[in-house]
Protein backbone atom coordinates (compact mmCIF):
# COMPACT_ATOMS: atom_id res chain seq x y z
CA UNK A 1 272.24 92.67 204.78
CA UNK A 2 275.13 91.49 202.95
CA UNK A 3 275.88 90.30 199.63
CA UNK A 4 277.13 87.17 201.75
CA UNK A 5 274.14 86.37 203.78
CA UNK A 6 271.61 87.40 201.03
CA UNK A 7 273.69 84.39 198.79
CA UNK A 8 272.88 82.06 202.14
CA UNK A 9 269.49 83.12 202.33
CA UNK A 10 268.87 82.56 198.70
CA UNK A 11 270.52 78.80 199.08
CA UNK A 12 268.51 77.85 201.46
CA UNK A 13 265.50 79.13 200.22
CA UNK A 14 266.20 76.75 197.03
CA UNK A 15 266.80 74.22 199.31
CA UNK A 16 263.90 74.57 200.77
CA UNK A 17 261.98 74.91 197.77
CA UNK A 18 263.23 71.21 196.63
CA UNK A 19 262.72 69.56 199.56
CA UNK A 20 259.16 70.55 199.56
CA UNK A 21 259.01 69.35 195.99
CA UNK A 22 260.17 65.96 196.90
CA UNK A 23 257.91 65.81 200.15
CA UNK A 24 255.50 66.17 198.12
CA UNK A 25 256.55 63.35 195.37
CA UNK A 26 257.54 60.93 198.36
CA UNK A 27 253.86 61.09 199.53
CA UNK A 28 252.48 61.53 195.90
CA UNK A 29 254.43 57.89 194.91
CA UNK A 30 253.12 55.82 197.81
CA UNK A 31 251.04 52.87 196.88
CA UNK A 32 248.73 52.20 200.09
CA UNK A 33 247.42 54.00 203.06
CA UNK A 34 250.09 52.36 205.17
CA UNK A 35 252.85 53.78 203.24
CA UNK A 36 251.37 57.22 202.33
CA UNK A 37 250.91 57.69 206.22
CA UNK A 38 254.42 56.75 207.15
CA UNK A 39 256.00 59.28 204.22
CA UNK A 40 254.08 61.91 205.98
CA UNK A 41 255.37 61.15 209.27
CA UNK A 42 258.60 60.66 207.54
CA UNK A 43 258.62 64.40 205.72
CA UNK A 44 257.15 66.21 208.92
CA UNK A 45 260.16 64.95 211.19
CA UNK A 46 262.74 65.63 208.56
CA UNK A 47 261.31 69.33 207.86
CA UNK A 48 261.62 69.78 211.79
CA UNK A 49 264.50 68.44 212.27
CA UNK A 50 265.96 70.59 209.05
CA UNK A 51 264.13 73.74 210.32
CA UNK A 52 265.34 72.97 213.38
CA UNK A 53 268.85 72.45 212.82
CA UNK A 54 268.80 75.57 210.59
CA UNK A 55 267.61 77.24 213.29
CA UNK A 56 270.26 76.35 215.72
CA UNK A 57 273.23 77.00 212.70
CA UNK A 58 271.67 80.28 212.32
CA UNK A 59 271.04 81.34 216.34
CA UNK A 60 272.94 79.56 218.42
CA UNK A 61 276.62 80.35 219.42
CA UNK A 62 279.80 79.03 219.38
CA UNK A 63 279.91 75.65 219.87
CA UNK A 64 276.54 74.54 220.22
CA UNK A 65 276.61 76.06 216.32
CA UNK A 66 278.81 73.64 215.27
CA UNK A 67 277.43 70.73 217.34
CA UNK A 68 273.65 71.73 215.33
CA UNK A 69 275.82 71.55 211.68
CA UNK A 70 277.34 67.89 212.80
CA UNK A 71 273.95 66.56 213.96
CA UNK A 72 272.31 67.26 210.89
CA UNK A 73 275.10 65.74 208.71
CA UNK A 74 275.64 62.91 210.35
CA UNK A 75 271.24 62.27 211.83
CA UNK A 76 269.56 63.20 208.97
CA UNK A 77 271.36 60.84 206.04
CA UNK A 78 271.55 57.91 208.46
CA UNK A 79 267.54 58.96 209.05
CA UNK A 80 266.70 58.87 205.62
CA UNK A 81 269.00 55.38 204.91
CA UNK A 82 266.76 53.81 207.65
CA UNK A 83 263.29 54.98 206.60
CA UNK A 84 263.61 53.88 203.03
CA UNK A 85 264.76 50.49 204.04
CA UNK A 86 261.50 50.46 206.32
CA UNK A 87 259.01 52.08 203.39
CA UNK A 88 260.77 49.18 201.30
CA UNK A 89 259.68 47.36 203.22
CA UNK A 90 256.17 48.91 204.32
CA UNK A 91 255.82 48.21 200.28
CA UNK A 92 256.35 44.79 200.21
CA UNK A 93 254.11 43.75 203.22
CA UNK A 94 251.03 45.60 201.67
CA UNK A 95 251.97 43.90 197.98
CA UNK A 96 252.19 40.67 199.99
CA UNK A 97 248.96 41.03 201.64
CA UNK A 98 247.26 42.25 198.58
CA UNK A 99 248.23 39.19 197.07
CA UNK A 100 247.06 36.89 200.04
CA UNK A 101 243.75 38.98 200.13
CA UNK A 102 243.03 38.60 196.28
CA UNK A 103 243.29 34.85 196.48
């Protein structure tokens, strides 16, 4: 291997390495059953999507190469935008109903 691809294999090994650290704090942080169920659900599609997208940047050729790079730029922000609007959200509900349940 190259000095090159042994520098790419080392940066995505520490990306790797700090997206499992905040998968873990996303589902660590979340108040109630509700929202500790939907960060898991959240962190196993983003891991295969990013895995998956790696993947295809790695493996695939030519174009389809490229097309795997612009999918995960442009899916998995606009992803992550949307799901922490919705665990927002997931939040408030079970506050809400904690509060109509406690008087």
């Amino acid at each position: 291997m190259n000095r090159e691809a042994l520098i790419g294999w080392a940066v995505v090994g520490g990306v790797a390495l700090m997206g499992a650290w905040t998968a873990y704090h996303s589902v660590r942080s979340a108040v109630g059953p509700r929202e500790r169920m939907f960060a898991r659900r959240v962190c196993l599609t983003i891991w295969t999507l990013a895995v998956g997208g790696t993947a295809g940047i790695v493996w695939l050729p030519g174009l389809f190469r490229w097309l795997s790079a612009l999918g995960m730029i442009l899916l998995v922000p606009a992803l992550l935008y949307r799901w922490t609007i919705q665990r927002q959200l997931i939040r408030q509900l079970d506050e809400r109903e904690h509060r109509a349940s406690s008087n």
